[in-house]
Protein backbone atom coordinates (compact mmCIF):
# COMPACT_ATOMS: atom_id res chain seq x y z
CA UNK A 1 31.94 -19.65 -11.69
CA UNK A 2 29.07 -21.26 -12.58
CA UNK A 3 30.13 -22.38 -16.38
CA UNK A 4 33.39 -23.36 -15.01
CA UNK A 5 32.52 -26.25 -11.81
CA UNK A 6 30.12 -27.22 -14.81
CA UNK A 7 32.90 -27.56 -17.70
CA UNK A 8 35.62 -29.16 -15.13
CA UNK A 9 32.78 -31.58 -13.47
CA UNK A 10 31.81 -32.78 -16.86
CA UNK A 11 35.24 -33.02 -17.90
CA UNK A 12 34.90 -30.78 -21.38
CA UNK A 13 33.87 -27.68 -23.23
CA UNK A 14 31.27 -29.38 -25.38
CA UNK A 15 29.91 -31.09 -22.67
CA UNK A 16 29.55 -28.15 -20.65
CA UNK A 17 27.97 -25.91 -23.92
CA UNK A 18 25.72 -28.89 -24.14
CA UNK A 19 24.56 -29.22 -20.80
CA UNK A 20 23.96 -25.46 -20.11
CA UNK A 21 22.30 -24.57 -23.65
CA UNK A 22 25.45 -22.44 -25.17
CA UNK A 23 28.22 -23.03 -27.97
CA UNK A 24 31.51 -24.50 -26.93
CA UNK A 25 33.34 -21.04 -27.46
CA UNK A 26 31.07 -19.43 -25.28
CA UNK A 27 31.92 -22.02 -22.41
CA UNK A 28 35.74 -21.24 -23.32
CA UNK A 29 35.00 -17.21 -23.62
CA UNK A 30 33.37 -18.00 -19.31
CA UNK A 31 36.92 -19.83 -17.97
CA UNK A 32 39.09 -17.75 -20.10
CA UNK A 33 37.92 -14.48 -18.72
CA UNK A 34 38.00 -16.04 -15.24
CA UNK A 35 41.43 -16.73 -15.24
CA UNK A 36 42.18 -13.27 -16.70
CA UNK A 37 40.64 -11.99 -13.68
CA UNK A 38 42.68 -14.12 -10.93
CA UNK A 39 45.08 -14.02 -13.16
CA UNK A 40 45.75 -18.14 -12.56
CA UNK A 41 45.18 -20.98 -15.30
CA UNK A 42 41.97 -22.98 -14.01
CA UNK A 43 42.30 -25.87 -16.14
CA UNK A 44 45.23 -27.21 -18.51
CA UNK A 45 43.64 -27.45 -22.47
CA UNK A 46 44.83 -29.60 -25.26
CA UNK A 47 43.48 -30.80 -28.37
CA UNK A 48 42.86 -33.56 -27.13
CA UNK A 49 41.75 -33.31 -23.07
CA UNK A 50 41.77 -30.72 -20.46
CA UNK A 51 42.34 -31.28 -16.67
CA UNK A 52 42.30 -28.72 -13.81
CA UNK A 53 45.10 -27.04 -12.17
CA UNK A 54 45.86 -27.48 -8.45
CA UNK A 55 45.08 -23.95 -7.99
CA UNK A 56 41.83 -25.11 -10.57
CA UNK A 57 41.28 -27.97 -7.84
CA UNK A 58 41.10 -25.88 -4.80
CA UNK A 59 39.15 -23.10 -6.52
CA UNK A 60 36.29 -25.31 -8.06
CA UNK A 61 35.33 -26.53 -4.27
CA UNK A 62 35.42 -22.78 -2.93
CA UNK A 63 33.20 -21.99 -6.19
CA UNK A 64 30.96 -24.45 -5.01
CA UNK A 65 30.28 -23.33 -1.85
CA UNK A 66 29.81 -20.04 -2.88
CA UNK A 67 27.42 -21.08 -5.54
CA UNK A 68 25.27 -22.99 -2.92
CA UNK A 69 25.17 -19.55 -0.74
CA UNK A 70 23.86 -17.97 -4.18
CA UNK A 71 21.03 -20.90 -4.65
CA UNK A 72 20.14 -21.07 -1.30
CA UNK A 73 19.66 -16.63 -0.90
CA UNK A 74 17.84 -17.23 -4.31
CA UNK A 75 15.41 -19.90 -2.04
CA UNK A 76 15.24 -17.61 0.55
CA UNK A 77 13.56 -15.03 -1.63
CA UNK A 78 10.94 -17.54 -3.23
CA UNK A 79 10.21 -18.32 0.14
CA UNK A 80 9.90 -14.95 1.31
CA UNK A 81 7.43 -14.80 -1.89
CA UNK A 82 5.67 -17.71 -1.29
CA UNK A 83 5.00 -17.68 2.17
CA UNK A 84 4.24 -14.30 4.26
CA UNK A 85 6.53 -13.36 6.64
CA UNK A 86 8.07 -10.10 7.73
CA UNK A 87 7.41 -6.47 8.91
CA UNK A 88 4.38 -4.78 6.51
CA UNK A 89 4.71 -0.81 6.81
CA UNK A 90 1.46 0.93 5.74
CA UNK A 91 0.17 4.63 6.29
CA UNK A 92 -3.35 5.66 6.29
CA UNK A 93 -5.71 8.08 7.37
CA UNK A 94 -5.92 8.70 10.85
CA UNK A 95 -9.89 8.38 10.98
CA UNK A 96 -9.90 5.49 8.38
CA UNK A 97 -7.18 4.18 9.95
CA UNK A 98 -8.68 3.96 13.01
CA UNK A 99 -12.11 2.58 12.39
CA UNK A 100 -11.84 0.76 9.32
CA UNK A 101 -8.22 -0.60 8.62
CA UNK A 102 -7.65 -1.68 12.18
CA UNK A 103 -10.26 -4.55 12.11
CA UNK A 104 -8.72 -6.01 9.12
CA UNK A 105 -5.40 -5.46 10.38
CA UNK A 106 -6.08 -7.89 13.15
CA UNK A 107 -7.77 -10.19 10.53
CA UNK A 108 -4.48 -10.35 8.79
CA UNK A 109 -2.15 -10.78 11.24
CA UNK A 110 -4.06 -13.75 12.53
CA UNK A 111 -4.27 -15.07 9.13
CA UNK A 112 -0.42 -14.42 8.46
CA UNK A 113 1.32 -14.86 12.23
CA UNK A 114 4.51 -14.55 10.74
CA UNK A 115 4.26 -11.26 9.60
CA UNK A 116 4.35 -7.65 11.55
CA UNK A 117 2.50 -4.72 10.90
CA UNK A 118 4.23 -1.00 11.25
CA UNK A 119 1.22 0.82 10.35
CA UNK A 120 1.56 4.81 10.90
CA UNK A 121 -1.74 6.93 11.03
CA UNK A 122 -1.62 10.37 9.72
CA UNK A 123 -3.11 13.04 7.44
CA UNK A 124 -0.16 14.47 6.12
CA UNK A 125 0.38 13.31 2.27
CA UNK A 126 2.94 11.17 2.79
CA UNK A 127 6.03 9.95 0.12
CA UNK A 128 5.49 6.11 0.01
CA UNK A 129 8.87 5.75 -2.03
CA UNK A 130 11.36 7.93 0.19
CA UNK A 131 9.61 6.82 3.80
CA UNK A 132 9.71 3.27 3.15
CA UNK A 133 5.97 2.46 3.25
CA UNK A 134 5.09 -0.28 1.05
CA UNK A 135 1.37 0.31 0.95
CA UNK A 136 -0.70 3.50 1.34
CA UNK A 137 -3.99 4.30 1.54
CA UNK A 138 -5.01 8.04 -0.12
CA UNK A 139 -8.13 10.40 0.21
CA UNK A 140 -8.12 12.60 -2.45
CA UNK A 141 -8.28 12.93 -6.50
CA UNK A 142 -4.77 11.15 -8.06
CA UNK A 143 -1.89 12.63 -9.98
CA UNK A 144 0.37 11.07 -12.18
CA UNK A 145 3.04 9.05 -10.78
CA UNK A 146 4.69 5.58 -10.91
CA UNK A 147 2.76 4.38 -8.31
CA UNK A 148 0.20 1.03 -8.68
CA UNK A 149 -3.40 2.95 -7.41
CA UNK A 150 -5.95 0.54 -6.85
CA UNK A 151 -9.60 1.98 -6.42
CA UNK A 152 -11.31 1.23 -3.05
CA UNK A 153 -15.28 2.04 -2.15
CA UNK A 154 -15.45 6.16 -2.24
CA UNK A 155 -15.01 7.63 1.79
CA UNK A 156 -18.76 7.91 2.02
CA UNK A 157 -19.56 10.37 4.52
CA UNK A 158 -22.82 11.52 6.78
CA UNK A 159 -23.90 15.05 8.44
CA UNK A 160 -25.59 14.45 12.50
CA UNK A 161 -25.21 16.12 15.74
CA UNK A 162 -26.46 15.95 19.34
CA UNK A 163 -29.72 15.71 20.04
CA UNK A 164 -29.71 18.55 22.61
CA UNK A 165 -28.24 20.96 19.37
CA UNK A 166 -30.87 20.14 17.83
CA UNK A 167 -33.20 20.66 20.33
CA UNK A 168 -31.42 23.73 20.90
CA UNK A 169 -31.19 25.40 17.35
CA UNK A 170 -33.33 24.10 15.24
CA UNK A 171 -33.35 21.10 12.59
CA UNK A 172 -31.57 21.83 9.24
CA UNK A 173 -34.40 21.00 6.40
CA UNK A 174 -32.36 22.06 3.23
CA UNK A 175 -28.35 21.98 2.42
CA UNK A 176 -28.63 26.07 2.44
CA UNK A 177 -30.17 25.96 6.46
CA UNK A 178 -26.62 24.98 7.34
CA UNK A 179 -25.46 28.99 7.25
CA UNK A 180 -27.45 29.28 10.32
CA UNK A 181 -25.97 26.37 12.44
CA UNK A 182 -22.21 25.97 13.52
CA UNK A 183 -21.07 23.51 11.26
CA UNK A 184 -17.28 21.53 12.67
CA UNK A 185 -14.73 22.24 10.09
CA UNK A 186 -12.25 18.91 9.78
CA UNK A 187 -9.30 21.77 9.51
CA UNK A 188 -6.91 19.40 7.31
CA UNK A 189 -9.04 19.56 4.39
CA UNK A 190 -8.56 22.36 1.87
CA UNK A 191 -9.54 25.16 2.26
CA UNK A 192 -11.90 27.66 -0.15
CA UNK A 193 -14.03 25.76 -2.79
CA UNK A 194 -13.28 22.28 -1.18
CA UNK A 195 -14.16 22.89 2.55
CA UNK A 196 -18.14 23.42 1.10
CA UNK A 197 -20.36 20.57 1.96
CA UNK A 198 -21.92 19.67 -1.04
CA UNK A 199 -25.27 17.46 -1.27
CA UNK A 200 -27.05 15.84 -3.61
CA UNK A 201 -30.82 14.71 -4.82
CA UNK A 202 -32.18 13.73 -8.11
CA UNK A 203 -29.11 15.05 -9.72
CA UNK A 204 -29.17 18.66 -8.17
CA UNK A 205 -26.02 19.22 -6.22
CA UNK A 206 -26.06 21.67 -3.44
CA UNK A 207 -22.59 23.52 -2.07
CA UNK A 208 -23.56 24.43 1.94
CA UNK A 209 -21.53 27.69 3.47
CA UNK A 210 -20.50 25.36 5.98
CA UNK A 211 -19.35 27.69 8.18
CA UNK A 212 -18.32 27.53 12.19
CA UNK A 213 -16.28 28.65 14.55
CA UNK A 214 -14.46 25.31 15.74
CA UNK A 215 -11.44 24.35 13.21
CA UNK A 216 -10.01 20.74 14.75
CA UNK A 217 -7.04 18.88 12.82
CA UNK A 218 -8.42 15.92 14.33
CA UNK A 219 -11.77 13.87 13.75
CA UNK A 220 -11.65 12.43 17.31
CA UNK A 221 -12.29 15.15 18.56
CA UNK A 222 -14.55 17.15 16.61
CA UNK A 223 -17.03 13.89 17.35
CA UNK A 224 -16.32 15.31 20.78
CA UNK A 225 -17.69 18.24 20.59
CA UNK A 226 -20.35 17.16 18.25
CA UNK A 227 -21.32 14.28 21.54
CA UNK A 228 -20.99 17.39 23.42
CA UNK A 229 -24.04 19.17 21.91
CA UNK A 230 -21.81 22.34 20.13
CA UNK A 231 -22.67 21.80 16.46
CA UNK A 232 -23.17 19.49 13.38
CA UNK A 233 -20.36 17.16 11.91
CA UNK A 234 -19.66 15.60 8.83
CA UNK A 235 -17.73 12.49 8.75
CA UNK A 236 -17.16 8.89 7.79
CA UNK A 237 -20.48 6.32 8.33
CA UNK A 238 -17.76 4.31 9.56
CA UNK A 239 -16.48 6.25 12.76
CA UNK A 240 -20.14 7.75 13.44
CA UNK A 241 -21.93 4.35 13.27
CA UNK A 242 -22.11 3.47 16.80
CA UNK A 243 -22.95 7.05 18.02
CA UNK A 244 -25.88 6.71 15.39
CA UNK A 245 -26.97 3.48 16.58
CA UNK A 246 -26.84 4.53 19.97
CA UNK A 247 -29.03 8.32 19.77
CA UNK A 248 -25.80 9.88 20.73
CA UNK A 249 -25.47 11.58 17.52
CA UNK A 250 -28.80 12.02 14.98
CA UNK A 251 -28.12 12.35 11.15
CA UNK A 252 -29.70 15.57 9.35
CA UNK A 253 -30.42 15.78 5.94
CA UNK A 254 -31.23 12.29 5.80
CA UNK A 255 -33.01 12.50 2.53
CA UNK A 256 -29.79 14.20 0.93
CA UNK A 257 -26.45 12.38 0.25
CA UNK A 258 -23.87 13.62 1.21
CA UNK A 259 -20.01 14.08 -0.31
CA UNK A 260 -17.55 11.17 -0.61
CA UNK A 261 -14.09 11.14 -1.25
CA UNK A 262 -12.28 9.00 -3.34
CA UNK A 263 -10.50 6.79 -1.95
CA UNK A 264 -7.26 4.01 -3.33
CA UNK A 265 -4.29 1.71 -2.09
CA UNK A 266 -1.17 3.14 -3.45
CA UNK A 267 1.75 0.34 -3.98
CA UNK A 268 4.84 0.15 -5.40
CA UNK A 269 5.14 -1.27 -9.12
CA UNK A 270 6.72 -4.83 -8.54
CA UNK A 271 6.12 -7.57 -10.73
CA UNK A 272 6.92 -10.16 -7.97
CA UNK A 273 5.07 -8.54 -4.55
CA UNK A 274 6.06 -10.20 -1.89
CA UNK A 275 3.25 -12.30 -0.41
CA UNK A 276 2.78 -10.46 3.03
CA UNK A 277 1.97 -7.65 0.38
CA UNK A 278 0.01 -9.73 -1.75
CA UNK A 279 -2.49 -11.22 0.76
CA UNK A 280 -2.57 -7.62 2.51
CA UNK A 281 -3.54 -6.04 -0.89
CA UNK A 282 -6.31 -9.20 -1.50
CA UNK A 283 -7.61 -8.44 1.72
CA UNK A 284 -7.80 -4.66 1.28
CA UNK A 285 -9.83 -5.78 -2.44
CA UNK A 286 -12.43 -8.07 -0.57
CA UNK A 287 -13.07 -5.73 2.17
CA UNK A 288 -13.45 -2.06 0.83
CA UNK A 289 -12.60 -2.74 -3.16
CA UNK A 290 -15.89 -1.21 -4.99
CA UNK A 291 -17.28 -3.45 -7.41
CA UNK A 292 -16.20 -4.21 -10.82
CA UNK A 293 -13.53 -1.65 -10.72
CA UNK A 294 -10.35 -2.82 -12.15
CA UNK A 295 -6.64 -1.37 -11.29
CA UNK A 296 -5.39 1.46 -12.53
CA UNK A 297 -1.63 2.36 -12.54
CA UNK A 298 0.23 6.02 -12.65
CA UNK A 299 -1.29 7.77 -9.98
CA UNK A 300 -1.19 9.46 -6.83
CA UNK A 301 -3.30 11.32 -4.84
CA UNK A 302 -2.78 15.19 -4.59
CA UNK A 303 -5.27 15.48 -1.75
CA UNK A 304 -4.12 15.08 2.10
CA UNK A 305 -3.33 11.32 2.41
């Protein structure tokens, strides 16, 4: 449609090639297989002029039109990519999701009020591709996939309980004093080799036989009963700072550090993001990107999400 409003605006073939940077018998091959397809004559050739058809007339305006509905979708997407605006949906950890990615959730959508957030919290490994998310963040080692995997600051995480357990059962000095002490198990995590506590100093690791009678799927509530005096949790400095800073919770093994998980934004591969995605991604970089770590592509986590 295109090649032919140009060839019967500018009145020839050879103008038309000229103008839109291919040979005359291309121009001709355009119109020719156009009419073949309406199965009308567009425009009356000679050797020596051409002129449109009636049926050429009426057609060129309703090509036109539907070439400015083409231009102005094609506009509608560079603004779309220029400008954020629309509904972001992201999945995350329920814990990290909570205490970390909320605050800069806010952040964002006050920096980008044309945009929505659908953000759903869970620790199921979720399939970014089939369930529509367009970001994810994953706990866990990666896999291969076709997913963009950009590295964030490792889950860092902390041992503590109540003071009154303490009080109550002793203070752990060493990594192997946890076998006496009910330790919370966070009951999403793997089990066997992976549900040890491992610590480290000067290079010696440690594996704890973590071991305790309350399994929770849920890290709300395992702070719960760690508030509550019934054992020692480990979990994110994050969600245990202001119980920390507050006595409600007192860290043990303070001279030991203790595991962290790795930790990356998953995104589709796109070589044109859109920018609600764009800025959400920058964001994401400036607030819990580690640095001097640069992307890495073809991976996803194996680990729960």
């Amino acid at each position: 449609m295109a090649v032919f409003v140009t060839a019967a605006d500018l009145g020839s073939f050879a103008a038309a090639a000229a103008a839109l940077g291919m040979s005359p018998q291309m121009v001709a091959k355009h119109v020719v297989s156009l009419e073949t397809r309406l199965g009308m004559r567009l425009i009356n050739r000679t050797t020596r002029r051409q002129s449109l058809t009636e049926f050429g007339r009426t057609y060129r305006e309703r090509c036109r039109a539907v070439l400015a509905e083409a231009e102005a979708a094609d506009a509608l997407a560079e603004t779309v990519r220029a400008h954020p605006r629309g509904t972001l949906r992201l999945n995350a950890p329920v814990t990290f999701g909570s205490h970390g990615l909320v605050p800069l959730l806010t952040r964002y959508l006050r920096d980008c009020p044309e945009v929505e957030v659908d953000l759903s919290l869970t620790d199921r490994m979720v399939e970014p591709v089939e369930e529509g998310f367009e970001a994810v963040i994953r706990l866990g080692p990666l896999a291969e996939s076709s997913l963009v995997a950009r590295p964030l600051a490792p889950y860092r995480l902390v041992a503590c309980a109540a003071p009154a357990y303490l009080a109550a059962y002793g203070v752990p000095a060493s990594p192997e004093d946890l076998a006496g002490h009910q330790c919370l198990d966070f009951s999403h995590w793997p089990r066997g080799r992976d549900s040890l506590w491992r610590f480290t100093r000067a290079g010696t690791t440690v594996e704890a036989p973590a071991a305790g009678r309350l399994h929770i799927n849920d890290f709300r509530a395992l702070l719960t009963a760690a508030r509550d005096g019934f054992g020692i949790v480990l979990g994110v400095d994050t969600a245990l700072r202001d119980d920390l800073a507050a006595g409600r919770l007192v860290r043990v093994l303070p001279d030991w550090e203790a595991p962290s998980r790795p930790m990356h934004l998953l995104t589709m591969r796109d070589r044109r993001p859109t920018a609600k995605l764009r800025r959400f991604v920058e964001m994401m970089l400036e607030e819990f990107g580690p640095d001097g770590m640069a992307v890495r592509t073809g991976a996803l986590a194996r680990g729960p999400a």
